[in-house]
N, C-alpha and C. Protein backbone atom coordinates (compact mmCIF):
# COMPACT_ATOMS: atom_id res chain seq x y z
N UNK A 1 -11.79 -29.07 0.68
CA UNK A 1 -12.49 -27.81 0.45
C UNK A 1 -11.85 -27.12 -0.76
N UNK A 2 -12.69 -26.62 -1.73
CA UNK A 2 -11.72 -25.90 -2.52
C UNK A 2 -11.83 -24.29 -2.60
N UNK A 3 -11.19 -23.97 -3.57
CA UNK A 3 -10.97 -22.87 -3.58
C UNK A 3 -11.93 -21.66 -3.60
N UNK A 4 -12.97 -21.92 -3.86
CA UNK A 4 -14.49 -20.66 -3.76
C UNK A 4 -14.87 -20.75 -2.36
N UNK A 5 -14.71 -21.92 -1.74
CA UNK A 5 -15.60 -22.59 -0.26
C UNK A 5 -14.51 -21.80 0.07
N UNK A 6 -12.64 -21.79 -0.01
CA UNK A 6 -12.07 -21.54 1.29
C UNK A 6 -12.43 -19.56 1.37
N UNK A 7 -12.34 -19.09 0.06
CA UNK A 7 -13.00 -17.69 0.34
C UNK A 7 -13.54 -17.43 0.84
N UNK A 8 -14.92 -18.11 0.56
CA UNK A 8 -16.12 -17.98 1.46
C UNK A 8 -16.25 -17.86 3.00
N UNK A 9 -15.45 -19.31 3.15
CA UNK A 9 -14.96 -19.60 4.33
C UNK A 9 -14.59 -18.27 5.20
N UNK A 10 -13.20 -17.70 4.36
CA UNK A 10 -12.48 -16.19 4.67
C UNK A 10 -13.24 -15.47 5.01
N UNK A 11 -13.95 -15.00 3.95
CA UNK A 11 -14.83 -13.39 3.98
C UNK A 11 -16.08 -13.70 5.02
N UNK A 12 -16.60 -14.78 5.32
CA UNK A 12 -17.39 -14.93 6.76
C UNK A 12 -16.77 -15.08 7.88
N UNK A 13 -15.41 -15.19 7.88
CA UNK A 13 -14.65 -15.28 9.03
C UNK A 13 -14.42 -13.35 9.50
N UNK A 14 -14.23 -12.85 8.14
CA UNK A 14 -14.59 -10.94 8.16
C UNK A 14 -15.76 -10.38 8.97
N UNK A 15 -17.22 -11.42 8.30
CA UNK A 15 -18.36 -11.01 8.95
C UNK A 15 -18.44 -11.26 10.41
N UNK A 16 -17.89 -12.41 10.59
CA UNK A 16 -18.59 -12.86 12.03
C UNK A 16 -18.12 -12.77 13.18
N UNK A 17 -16.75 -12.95 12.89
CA UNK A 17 -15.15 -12.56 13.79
C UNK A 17 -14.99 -11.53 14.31
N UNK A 18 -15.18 -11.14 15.80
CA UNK A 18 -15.46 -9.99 16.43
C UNK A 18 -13.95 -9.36 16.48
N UNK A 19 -12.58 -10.18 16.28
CA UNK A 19 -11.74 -10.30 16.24
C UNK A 19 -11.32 -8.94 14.93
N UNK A 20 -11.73 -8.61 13.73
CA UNK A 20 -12.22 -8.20 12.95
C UNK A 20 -12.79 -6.94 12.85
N UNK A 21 -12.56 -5.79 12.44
CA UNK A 21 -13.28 -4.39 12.60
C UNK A 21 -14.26 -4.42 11.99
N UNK A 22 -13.65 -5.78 10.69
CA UNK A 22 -15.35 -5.57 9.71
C UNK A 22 -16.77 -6.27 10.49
N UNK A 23 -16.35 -7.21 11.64
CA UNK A 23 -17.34 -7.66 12.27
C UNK A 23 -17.87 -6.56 13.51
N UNK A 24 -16.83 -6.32 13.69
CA UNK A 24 -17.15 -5.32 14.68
C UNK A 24 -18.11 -4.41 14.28
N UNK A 25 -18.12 -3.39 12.97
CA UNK A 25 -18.88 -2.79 12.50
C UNK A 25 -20.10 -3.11 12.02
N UNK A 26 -19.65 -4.64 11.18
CA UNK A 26 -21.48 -4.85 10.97
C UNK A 26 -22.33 -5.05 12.51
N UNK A 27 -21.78 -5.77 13.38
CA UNK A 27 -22.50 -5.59 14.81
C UNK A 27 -22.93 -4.27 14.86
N UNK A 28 -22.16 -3.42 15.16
CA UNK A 28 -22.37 -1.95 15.41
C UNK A 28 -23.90 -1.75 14.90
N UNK A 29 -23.61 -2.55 13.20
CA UNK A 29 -25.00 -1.25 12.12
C UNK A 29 -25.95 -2.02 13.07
N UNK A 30 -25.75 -3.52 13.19
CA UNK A 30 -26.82 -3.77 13.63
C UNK A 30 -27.50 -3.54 14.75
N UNK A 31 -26.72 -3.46 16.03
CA UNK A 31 -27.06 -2.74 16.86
C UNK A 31 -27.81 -1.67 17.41
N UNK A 32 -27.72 -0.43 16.20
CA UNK A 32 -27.68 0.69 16.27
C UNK A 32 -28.80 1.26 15.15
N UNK A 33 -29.18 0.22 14.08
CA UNK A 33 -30.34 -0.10 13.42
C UNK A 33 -31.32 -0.66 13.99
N UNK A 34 -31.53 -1.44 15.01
CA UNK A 34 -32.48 -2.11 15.47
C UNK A 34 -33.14 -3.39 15.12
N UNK A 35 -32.91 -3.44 13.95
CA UNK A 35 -33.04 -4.45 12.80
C UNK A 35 -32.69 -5.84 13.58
N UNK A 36 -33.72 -6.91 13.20
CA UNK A 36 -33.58 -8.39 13.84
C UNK A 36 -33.01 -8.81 12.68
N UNK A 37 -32.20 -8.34 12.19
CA UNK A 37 -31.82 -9.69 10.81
C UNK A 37 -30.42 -9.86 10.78
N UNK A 38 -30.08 -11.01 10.43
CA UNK A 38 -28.36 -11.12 10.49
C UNK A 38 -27.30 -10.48 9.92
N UNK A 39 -26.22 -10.03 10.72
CA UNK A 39 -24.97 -9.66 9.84
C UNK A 39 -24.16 -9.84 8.97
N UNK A 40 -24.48 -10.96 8.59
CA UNK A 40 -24.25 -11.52 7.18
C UNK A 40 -25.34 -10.77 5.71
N UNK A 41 -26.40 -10.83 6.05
CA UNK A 41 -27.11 -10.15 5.25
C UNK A 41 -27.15 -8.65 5.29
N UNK A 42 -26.87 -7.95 6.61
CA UNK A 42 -26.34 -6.25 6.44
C UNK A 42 -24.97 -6.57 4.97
N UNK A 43 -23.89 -7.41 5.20
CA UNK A 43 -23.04 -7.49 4.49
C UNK A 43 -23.34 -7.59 3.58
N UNK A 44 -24.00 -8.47 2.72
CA UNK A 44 -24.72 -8.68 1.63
C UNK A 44 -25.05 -7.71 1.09
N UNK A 45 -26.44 -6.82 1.50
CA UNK A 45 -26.73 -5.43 1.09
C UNK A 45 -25.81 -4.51 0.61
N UNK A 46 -24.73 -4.52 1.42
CA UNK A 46 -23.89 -3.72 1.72
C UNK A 46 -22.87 -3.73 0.15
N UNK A 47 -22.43 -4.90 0.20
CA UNK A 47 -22.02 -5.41 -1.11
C UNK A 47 -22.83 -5.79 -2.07
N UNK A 48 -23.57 -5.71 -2.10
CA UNK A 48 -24.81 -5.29 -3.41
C UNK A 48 -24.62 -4.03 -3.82
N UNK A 49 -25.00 -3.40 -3.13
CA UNK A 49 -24.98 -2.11 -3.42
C UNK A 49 -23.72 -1.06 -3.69
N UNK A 50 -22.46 -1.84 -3.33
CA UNK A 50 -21.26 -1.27 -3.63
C UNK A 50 -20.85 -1.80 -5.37
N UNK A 51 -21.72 -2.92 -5.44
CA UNK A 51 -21.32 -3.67 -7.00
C UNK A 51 -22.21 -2.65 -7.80
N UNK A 52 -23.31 -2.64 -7.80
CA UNK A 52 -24.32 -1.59 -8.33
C UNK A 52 -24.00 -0.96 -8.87
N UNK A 53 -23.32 0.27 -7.37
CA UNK A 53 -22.64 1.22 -7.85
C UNK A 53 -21.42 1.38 -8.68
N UNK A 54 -20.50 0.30 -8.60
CA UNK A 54 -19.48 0.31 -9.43
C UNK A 54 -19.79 0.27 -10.90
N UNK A 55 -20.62 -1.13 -10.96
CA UNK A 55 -20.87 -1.38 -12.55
C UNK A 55 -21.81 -0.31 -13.24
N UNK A 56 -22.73 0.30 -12.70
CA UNK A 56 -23.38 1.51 -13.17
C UNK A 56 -23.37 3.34 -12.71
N UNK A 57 -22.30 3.27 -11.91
CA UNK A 57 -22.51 4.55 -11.53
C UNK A 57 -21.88 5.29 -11.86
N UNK A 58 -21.77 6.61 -12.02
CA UNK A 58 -21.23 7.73 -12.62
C UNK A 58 -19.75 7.60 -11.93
N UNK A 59 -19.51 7.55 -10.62
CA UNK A 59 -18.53 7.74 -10.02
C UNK A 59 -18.08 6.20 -9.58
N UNK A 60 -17.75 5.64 -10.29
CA UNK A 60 -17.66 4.21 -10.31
C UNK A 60 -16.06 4.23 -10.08
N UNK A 61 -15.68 4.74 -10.57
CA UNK A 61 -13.62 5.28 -10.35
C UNK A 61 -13.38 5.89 -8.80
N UNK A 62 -14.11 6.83 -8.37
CA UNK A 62 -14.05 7.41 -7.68
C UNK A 62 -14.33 6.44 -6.34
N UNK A 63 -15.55 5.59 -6.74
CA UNK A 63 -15.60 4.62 -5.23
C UNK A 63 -14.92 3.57 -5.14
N UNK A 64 -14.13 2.95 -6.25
CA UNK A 64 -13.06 1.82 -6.31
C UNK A 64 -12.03 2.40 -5.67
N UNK A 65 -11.78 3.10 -5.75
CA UNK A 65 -10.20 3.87 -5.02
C UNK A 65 -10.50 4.38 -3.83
N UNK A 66 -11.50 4.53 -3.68
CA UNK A 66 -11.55 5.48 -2.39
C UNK A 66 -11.84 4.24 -1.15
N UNK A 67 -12.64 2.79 -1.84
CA UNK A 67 -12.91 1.80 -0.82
C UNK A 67 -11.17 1.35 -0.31
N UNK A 68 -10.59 0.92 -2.03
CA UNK A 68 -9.27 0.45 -1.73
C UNK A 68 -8.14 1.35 -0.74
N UNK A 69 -8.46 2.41 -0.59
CA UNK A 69 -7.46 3.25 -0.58
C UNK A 69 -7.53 2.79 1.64
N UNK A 70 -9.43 3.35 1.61
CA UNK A 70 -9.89 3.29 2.97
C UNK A 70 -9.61 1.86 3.78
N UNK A 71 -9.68 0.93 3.34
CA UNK A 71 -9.59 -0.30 3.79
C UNK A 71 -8.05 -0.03 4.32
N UNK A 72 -7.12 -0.06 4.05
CA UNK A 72 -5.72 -0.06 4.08
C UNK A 72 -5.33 1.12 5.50
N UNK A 73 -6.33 2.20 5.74
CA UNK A 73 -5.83 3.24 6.24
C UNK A 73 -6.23 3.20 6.98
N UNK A 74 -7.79 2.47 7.30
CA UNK A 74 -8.11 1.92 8.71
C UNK A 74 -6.99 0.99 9.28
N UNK A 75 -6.79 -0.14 9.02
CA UNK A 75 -5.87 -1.13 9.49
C UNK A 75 -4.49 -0.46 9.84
N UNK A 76 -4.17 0.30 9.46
CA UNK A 76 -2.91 0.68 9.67
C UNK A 76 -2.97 1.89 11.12
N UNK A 77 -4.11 2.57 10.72
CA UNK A 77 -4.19 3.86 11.51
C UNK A 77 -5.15 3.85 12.67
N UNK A 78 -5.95 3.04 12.44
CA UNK A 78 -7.46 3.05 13.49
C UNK A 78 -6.96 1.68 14.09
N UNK A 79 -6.82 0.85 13.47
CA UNK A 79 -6.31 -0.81 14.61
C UNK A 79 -5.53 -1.57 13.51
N UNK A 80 -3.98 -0.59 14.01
CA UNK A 80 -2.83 -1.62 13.51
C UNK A 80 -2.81 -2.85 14.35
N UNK A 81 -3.56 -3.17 15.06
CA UNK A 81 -3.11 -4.65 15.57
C UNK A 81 -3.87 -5.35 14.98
N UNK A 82 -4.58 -5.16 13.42
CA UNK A 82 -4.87 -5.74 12.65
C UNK A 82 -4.24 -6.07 11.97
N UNK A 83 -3.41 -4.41 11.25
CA UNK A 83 -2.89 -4.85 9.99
C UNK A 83 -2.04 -5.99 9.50
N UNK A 84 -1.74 -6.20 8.08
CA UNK A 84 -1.05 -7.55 7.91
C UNK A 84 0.76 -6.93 8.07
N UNK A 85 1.99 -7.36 8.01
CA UNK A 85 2.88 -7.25 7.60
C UNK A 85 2.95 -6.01 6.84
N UNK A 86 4.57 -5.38 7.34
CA UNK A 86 4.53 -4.24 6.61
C UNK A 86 5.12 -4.51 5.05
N UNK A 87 5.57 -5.16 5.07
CA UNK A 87 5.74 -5.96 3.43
C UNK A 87 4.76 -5.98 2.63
N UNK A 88 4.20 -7.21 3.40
CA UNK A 88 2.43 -7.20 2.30
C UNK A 88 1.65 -5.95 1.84
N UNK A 89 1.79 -4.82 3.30
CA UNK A 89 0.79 -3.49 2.64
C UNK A 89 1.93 -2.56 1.20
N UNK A 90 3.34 -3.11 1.53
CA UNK A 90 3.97 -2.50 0.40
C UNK A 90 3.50 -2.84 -1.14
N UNK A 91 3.07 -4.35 -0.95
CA UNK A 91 3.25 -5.08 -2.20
C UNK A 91 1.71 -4.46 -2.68
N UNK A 92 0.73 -4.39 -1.59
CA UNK A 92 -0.49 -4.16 -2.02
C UNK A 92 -0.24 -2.84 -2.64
N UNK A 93 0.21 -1.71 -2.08
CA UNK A 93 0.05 -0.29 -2.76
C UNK A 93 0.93 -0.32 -4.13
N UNK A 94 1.76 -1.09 -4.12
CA UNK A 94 2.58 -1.03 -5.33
C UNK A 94 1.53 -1.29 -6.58
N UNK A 95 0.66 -2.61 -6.22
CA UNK A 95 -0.33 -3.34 -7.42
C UNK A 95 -1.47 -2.26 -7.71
N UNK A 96 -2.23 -2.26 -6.22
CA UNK A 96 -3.07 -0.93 -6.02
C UNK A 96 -2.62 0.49 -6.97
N UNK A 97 -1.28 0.65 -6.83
CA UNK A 97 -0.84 2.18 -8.03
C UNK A 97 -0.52 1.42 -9.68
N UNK A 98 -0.13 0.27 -10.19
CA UNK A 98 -0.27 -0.13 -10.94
C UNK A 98 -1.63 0.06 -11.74
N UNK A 99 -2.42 -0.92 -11.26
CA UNK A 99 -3.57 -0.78 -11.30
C UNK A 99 -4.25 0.21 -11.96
N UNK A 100 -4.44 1.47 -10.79
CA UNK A 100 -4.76 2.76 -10.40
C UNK A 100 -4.24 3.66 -12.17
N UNK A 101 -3.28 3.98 -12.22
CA UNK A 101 -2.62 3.70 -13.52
C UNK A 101 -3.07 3.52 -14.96
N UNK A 102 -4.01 2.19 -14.62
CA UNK A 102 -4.28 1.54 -16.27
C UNK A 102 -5.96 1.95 -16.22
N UNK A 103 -6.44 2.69 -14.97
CA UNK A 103 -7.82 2.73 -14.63
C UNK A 103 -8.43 3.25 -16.15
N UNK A 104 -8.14 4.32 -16.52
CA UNK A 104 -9.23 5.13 -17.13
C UNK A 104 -8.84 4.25 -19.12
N UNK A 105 -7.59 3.60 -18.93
CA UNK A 105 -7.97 2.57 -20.09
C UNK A 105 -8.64 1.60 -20.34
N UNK A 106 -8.75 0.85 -19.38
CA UNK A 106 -9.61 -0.46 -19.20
C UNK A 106 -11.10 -0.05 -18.65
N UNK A 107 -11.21 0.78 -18.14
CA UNK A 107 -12.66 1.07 -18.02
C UNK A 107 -12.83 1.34 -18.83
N UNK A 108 -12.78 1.35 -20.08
CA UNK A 108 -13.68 1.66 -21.03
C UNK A 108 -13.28 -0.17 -22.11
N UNK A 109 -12.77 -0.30 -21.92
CA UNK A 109 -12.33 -1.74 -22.50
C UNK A 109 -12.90 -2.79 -21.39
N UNK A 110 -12.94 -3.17 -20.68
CA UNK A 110 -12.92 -4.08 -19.74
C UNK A 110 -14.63 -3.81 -19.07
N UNK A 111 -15.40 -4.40 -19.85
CA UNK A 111 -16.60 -4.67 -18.29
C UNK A 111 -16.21 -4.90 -16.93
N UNK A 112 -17.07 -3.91 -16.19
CA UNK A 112 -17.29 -4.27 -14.70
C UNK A 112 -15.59 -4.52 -14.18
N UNK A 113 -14.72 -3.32 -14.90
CA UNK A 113 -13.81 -2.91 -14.09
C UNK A 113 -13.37 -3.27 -13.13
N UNK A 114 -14.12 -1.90 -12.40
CA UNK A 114 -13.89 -1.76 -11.09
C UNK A 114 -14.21 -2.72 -10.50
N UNK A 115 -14.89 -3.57 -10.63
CA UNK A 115 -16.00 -4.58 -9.49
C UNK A 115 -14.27 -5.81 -9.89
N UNK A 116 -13.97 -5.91 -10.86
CA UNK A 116 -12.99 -6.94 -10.93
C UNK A 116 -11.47 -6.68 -10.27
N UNK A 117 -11.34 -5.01 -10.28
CA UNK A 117 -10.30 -4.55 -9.63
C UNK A 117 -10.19 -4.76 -8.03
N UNK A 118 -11.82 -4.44 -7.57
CA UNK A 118 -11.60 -4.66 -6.21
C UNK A 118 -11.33 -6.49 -6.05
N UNK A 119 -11.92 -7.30 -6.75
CA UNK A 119 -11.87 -8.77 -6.19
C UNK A 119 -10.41 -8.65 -6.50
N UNK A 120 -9.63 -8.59 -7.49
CA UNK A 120 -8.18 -8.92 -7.68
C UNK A 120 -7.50 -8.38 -6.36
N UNK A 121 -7.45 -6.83 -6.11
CA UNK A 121 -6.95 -6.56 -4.57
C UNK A 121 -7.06 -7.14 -3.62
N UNK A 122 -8.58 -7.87 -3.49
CA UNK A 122 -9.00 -8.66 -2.09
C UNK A 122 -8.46 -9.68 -2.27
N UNK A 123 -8.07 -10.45 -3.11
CA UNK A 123 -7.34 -11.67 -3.60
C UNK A 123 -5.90 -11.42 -2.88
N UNK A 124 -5.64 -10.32 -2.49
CA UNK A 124 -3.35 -10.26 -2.21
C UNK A 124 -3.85 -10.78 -0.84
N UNK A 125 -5.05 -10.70 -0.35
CA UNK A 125 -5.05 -10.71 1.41
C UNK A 125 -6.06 -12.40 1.65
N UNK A 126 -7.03 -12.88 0.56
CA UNK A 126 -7.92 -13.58 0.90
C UNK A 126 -7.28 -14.83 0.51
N UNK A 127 -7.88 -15.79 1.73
CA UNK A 127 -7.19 -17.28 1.67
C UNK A 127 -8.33 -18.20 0.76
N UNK A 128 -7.57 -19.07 -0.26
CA UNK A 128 -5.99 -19.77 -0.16
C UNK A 128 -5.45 -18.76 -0.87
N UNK A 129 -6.03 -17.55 -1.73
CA UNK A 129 -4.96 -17.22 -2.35
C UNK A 129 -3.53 -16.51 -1.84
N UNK A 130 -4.04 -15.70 -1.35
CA UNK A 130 -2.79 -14.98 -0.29
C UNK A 130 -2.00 -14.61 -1.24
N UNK A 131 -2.51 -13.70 -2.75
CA UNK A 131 -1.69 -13.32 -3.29
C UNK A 131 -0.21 -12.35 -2.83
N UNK A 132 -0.64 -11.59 -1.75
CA UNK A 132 0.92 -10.32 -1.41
C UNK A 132 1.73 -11.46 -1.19
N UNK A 133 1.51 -12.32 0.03
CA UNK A 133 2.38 -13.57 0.32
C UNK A 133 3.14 -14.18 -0.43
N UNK A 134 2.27 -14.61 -1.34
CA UNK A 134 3.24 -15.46 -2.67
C UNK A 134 4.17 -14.53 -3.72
N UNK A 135 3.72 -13.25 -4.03
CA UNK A 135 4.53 -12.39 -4.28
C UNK A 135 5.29 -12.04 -3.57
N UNK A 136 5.45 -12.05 -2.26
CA UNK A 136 6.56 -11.50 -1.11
C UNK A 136 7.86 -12.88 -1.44
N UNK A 137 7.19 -14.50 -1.56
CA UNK A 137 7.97 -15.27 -1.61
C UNK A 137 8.97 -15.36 -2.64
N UNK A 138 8.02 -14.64 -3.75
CA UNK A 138 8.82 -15.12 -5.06
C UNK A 138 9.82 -14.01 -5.30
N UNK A 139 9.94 -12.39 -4.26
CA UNK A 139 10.68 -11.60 -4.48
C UNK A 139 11.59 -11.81 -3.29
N UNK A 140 11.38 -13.17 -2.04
CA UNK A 140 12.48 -13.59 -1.63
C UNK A 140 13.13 -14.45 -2.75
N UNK A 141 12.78 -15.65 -3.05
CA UNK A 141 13.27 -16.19 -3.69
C UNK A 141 14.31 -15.62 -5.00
N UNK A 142 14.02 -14.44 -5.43
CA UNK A 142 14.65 -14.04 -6.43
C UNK A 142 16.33 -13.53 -5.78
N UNK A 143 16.18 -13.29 -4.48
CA UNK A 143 17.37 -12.73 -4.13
C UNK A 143 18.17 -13.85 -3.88
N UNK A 144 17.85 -15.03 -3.41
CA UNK A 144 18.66 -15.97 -3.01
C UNK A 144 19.96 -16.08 -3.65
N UNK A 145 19.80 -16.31 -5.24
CA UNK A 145 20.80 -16.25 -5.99
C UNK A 145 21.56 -14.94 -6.37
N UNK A 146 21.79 -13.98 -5.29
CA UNK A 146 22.15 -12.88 -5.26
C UNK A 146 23.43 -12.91 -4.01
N UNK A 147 24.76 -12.74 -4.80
CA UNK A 147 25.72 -13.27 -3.38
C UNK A 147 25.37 -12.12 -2.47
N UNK A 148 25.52 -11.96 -0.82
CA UNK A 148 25.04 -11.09 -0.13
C UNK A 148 26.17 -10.41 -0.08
N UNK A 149 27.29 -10.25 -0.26
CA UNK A 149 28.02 -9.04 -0.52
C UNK A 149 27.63 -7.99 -1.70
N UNK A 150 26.96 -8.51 -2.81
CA UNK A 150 26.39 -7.80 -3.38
C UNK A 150 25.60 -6.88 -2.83
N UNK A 151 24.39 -7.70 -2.22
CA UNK A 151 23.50 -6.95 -1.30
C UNK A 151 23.73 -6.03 -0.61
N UNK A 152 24.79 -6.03 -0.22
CA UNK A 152 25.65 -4.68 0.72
C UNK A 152 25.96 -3.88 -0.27
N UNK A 153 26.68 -4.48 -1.48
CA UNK A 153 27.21 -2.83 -1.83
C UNK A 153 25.92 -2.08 -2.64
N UNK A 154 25.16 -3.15 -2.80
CA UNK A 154 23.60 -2.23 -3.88
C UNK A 154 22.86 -1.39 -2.58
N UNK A 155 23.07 -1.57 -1.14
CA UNK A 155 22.32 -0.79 0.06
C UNK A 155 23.34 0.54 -0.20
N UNK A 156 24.38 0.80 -0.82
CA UNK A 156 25.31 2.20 -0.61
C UNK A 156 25.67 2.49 -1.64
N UNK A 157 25.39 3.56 -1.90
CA UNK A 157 25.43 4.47 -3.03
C UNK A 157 27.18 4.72 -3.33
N UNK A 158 27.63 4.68 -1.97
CA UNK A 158 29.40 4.85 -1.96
C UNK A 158 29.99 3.79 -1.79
N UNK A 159 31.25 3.81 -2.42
CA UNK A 159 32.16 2.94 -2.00
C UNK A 159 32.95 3.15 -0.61
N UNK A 160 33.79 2.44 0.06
CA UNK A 160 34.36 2.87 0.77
C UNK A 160 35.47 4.06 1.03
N UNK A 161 36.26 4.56 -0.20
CA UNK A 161 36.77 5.53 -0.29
C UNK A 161 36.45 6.70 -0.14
N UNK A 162 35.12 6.64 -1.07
CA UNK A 162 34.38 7.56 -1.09
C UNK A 162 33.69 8.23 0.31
N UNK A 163 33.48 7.03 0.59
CA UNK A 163 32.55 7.52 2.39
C UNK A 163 34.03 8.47 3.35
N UNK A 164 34.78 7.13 3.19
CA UNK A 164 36.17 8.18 4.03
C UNK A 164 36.43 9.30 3.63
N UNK A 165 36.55 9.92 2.40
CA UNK A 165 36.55 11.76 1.66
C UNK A 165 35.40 12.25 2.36
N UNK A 166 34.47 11.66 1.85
CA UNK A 166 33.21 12.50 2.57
C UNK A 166 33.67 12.71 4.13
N UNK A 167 33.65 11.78 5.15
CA UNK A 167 34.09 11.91 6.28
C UNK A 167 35.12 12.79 6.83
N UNK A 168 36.19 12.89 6.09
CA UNK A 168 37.30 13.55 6.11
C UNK A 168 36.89 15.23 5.64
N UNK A 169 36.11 15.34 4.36
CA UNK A 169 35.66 16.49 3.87
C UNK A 169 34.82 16.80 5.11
N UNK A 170 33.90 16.65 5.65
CA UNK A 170 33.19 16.73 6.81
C UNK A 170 33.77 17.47 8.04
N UNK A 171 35.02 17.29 8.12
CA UNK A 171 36.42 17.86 9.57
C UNK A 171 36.82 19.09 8.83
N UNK A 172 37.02 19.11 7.68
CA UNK A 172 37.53 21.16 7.22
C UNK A 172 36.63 21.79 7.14
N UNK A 173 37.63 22.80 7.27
CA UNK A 173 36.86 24.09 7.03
C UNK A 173 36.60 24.50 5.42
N UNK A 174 35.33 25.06 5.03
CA UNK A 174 35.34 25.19 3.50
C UNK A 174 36.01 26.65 3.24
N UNK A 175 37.10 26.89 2.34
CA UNK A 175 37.50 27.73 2.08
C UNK A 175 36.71 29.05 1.69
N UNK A 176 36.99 30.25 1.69
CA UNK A 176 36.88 31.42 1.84
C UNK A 176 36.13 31.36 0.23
N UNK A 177 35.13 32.12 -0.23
CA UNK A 177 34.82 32.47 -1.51
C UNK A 177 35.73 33.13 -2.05
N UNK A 178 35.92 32.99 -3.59
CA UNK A 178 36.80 33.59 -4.47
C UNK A 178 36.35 35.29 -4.81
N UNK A 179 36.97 35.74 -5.10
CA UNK A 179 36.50 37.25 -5.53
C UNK A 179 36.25 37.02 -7.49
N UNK A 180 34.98 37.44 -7.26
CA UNK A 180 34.77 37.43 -8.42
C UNK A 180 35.25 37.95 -9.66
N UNK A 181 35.76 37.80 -11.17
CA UNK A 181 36.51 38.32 -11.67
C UNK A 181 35.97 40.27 -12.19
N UNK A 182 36.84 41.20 -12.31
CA UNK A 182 36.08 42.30 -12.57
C UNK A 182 35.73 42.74 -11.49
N UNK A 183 35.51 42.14 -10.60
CA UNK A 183 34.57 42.86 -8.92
C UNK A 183 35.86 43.48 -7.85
N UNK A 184 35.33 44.46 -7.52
CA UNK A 184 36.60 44.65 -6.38
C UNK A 184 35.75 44.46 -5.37
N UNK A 185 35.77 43.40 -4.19
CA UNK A 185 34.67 43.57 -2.81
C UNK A 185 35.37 44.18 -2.11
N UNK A 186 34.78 45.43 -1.58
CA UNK A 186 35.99 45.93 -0.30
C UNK A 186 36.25 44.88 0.53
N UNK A 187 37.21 45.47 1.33
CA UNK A 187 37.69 44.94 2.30
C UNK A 187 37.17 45.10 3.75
N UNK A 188 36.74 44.07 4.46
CA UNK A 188 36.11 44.30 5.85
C UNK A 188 37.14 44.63 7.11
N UNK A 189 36.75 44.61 8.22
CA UNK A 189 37.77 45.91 8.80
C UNK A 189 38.57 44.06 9.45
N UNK A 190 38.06 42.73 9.54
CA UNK A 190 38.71 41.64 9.79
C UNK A 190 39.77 41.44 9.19
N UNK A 191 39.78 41.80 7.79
CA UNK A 191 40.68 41.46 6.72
C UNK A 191 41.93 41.90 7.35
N UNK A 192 42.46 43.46 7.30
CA UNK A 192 43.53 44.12 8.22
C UNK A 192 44.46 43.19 9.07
């Protein structure tokens, strides 16, 4: 199978997979529409009309970010026992604000933008590519050659001396304010 079929493969496993909120929901429209026609083709429509709008619509910025943004906030907030790894959603928002970023240059340079921004995002999550994955690997891999005592001291801002002062500074008492020069502060009736 190659690589367009295994997408395909993917994104109907989205439609049909009750397993899936996105299946869950196209059931729902259909349900609740009345409509005898398949959920694959609600999807279709559905994504027709989201391309449409991207490549010609006024607010073409406004619905790229707001799909990317929504997709992510369901899974996490409405049925985290979806979401992927909390890694992967890091790597996604990191690319997602990258991205986000270069928006209002390349839309005007770059045809059909947005419509290419969203496939690149769906690409960190859709198989074979599994782009966050392979980026998660290659930013394991980069540490390997990193001795892990290193790793410890780059997690602390202090050295060990330093933490013990702090600790130690932590047990006194902070001394009394100075009297300012020129100022006489009276004296409180404790002072005596």
């Amino acid at each position: 199978m190659g690589a367009a079929e295994e997408v395909v493969a993917h994104i109907r496993e989205y439609i049909h997979d009750q397993k899936h909120f996105s299946a869950r929901w196209l059931s729902q429209i259909k349900t609740n529409s009345g409509l005898e026609i398949e959920v694959e083709l609600i999807a279709q429509i559905f994504g027709g009309i989201v391309s449409v709008a991207l490549l010609h619509g006024e607010q073409a910025q406004f619905l790229a970010n707001f799909l990317l943004i929504l997709v992510p906030f369901v899974i996490t907030y409405v049925y985290p026992k979806e979401r992927p790894p909390i890694n992967l959603l890091l790597i996604y928002w990191g690319t997602y604000s990258s991205l986000t970023l270069l928006d209002n240059g390349l839309h005007n340079t770059l045809p059909a933008y947005y419509v290419v921004k969203i496939v690149l995002m769906s690409l960190l999550f859709l198989k074979p590519f599994c782009g966050a994955q392979k980026i998660q690997e290659m930013l394991e891999k980069s540490k390997i050659g990193i001795d892990s005592s290193d790793r410890e001291n780059d997690s602390n801002a202090f050295n060990e001396d330093e933490l013990r002062a702090f600790q130690k500074a932590r047990k006194k008492k902070s001394p009394p304010p100075e009297k300012p020069e020129g100022e006489d502060i009276p004296s409180s009736k404790t002072d005596s």
